[in-house]
N, C-alpha and C. Protein backbone atom coordinates (compact mmCIF):
# COMPACT_ATOMS: atom_id res chain seq x y z
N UNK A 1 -30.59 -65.36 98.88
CA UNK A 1 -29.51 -64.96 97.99
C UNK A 1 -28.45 -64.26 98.81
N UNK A 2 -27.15 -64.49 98.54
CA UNK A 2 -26.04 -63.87 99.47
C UNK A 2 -25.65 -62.37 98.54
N UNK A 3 -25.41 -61.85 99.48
CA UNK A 3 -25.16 -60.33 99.27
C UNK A 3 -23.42 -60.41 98.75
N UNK A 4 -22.68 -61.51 98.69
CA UNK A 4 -21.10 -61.48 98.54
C UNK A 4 -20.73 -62.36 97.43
N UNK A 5 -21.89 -61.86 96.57
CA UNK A 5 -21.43 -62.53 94.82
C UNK A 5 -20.28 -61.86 94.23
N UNK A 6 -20.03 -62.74 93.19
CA UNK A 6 -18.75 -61.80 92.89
C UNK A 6 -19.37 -61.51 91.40
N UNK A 7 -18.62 -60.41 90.44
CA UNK A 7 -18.81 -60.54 89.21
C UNK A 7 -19.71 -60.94 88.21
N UNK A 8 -19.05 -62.37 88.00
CA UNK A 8 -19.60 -63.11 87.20
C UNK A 8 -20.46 -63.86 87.79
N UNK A 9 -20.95 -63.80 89.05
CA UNK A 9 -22.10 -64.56 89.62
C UNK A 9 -23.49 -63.78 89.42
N UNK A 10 -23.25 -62.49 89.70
CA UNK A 10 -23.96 -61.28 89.69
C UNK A 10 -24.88 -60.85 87.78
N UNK A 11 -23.50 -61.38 87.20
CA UNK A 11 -23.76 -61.18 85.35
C UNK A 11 -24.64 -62.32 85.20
N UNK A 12 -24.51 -64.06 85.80
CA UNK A 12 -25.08 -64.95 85.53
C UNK A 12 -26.38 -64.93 86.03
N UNK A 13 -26.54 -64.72 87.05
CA UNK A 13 -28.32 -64.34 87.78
C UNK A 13 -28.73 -63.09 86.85
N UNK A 14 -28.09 -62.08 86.40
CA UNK A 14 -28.76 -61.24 85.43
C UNK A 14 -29.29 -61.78 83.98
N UNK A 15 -28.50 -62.31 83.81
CA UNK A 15 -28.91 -63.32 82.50
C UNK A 15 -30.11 -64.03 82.51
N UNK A 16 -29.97 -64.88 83.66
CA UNK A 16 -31.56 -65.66 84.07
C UNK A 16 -32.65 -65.25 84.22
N UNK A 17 -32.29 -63.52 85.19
CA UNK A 17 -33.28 -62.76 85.49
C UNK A 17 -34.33 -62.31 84.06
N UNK A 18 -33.61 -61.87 83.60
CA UNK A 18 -33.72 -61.51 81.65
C UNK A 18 -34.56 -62.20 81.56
N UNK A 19 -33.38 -63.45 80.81
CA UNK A 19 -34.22 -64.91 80.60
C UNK A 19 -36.13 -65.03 80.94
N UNK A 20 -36.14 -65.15 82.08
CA UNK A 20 -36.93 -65.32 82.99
C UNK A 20 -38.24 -64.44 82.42
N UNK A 21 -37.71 -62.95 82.29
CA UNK A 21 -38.88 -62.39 82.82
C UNK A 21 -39.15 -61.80 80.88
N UNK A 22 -38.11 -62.01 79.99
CA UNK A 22 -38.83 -62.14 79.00
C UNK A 22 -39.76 -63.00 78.66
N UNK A 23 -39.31 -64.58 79.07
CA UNK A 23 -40.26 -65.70 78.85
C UNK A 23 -41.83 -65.64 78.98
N UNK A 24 -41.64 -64.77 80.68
CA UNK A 24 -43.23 -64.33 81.06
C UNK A 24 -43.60 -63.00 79.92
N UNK A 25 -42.71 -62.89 79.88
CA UNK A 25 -43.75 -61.24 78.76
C UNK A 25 -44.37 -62.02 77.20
N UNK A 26 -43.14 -63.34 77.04
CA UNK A 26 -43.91 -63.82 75.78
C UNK A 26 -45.36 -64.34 75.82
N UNK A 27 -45.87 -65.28 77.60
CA UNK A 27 -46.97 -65.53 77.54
C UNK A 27 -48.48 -63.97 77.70
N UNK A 28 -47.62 -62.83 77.79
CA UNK A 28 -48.76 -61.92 78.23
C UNK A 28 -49.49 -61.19 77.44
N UNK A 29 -51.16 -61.84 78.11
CA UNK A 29 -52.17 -61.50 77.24
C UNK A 29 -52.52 -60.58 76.58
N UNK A 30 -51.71 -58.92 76.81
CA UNK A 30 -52.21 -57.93 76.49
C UNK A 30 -50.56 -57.31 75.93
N UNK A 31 -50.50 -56.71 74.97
CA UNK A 31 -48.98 -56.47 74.71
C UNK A 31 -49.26 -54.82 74.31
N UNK A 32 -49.28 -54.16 75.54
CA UNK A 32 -49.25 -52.49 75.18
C UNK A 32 -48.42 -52.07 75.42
N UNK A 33 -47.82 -50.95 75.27
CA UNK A 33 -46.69 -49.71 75.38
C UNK A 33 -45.99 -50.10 76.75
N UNK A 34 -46.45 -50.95 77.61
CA UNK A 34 -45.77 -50.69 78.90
C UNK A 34 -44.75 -52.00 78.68
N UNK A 35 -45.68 -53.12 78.12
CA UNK A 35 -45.31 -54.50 77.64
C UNK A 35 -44.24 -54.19 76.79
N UNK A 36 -44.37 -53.38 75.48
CA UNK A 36 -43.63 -53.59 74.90
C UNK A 36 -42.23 -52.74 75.48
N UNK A 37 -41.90 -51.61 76.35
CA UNK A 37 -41.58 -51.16 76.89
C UNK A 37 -40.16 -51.80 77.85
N UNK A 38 -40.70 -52.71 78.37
CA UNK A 38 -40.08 -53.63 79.48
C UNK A 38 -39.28 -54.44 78.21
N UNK A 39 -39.85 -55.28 77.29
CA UNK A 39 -39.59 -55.76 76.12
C UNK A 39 -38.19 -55.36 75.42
N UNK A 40 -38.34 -54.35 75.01
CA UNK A 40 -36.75 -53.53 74.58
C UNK A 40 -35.82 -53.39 75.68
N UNK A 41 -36.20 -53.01 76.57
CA UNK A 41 -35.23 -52.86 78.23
C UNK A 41 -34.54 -53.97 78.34
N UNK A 42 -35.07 -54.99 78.51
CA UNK A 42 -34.70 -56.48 78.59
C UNK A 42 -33.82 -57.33 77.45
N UNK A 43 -34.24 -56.71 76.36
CA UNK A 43 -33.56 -57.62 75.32
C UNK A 43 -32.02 -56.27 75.34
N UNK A 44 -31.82 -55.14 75.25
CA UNK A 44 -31.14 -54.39 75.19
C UNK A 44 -30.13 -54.72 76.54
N UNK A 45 -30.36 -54.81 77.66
CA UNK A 45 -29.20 -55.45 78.70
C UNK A 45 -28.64 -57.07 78.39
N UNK A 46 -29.70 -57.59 77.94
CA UNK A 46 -28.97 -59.15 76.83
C UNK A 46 -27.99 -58.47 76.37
N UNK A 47 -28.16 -57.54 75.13
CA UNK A 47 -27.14 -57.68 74.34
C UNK A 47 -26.13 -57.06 74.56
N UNK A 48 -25.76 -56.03 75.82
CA UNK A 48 -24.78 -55.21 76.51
C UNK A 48 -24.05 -56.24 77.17
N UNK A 49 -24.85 -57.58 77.66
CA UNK A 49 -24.57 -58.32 78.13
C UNK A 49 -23.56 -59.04 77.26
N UNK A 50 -24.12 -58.90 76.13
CA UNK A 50 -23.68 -60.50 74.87
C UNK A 50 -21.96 -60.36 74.45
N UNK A 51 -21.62 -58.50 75.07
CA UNK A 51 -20.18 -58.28 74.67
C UNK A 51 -19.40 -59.35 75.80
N UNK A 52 -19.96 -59.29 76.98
CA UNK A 52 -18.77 -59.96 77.88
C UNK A 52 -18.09 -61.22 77.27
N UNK A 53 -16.78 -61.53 77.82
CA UNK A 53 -16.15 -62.46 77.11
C UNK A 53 -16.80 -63.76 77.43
N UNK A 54 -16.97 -63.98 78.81
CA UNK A 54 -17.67 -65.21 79.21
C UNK A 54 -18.88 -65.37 79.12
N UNK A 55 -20.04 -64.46 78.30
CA UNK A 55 -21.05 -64.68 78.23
C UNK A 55 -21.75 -65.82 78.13
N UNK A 56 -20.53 -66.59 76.87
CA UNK A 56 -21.12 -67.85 75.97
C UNK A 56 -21.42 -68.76 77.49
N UNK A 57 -19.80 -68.64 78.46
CA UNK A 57 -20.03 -69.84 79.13
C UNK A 57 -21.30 -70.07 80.23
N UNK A 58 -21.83 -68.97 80.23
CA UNK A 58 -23.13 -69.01 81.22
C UNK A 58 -25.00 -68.50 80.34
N UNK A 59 -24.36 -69.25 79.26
CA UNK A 59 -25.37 -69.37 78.25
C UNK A 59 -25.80 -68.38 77.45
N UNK A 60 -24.81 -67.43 77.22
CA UNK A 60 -25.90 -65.97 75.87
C UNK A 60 -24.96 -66.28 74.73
N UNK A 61 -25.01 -67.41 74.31
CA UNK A 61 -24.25 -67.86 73.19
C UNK A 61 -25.45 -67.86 72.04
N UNK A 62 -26.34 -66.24 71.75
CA UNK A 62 -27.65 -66.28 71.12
C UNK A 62 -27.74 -65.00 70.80
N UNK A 63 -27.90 -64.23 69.07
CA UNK A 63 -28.50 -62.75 69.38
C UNK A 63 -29.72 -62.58 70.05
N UNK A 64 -29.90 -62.02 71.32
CA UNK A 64 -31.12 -61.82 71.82
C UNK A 64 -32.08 -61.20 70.79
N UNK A 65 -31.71 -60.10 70.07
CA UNK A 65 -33.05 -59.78 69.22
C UNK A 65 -33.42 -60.63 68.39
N UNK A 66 -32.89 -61.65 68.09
CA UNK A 66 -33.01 -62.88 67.18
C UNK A 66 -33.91 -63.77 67.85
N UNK A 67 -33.50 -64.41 68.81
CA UNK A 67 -34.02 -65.29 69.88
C UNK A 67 -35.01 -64.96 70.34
N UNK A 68 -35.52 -63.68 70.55
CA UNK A 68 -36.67 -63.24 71.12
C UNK A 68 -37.43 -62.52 70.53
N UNK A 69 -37.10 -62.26 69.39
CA UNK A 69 -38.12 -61.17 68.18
C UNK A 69 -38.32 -60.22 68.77
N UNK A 70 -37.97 -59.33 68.40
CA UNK A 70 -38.79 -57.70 68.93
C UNK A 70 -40.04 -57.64 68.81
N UNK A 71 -40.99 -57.34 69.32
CA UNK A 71 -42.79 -57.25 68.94
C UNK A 71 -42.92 -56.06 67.83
């Protein structure tokens, strides 16, 4: 990964990152305080995220608490 992203390159890998590592929390076997924990963290930078103007174009065209149910 290059260290001389700009901006919106930086917002778009955060998005994925999200993406990403909510997906894995949906498959995990045990859902305690730490799980659910990470859970709110994650969906809460989505939606700080969801104000940017270009969000839609690098895919958060979605309410994350919608899309991902809160546990």
């Amino acid at each position: 990964m290059s260290y001389n992203l700009t901006a919106e390159q930086v917002l778009a890998y955060l998005i994925e990152t999200l993406e990403t590592n909510l997906a894995e929390l949906l498959g995990a076997e045990f859902k305690n305080e730490f799980v659910v924990g990470e859970w709110y963290a994650y969906i809460e930078c989505l939606e700080v995220i969801f104000y940017w103007k270009k969000a839609k174009e690098f895919g958060l065209d979605y309410n994350p608490e919608l899309k991902y149910n809160i546990i």
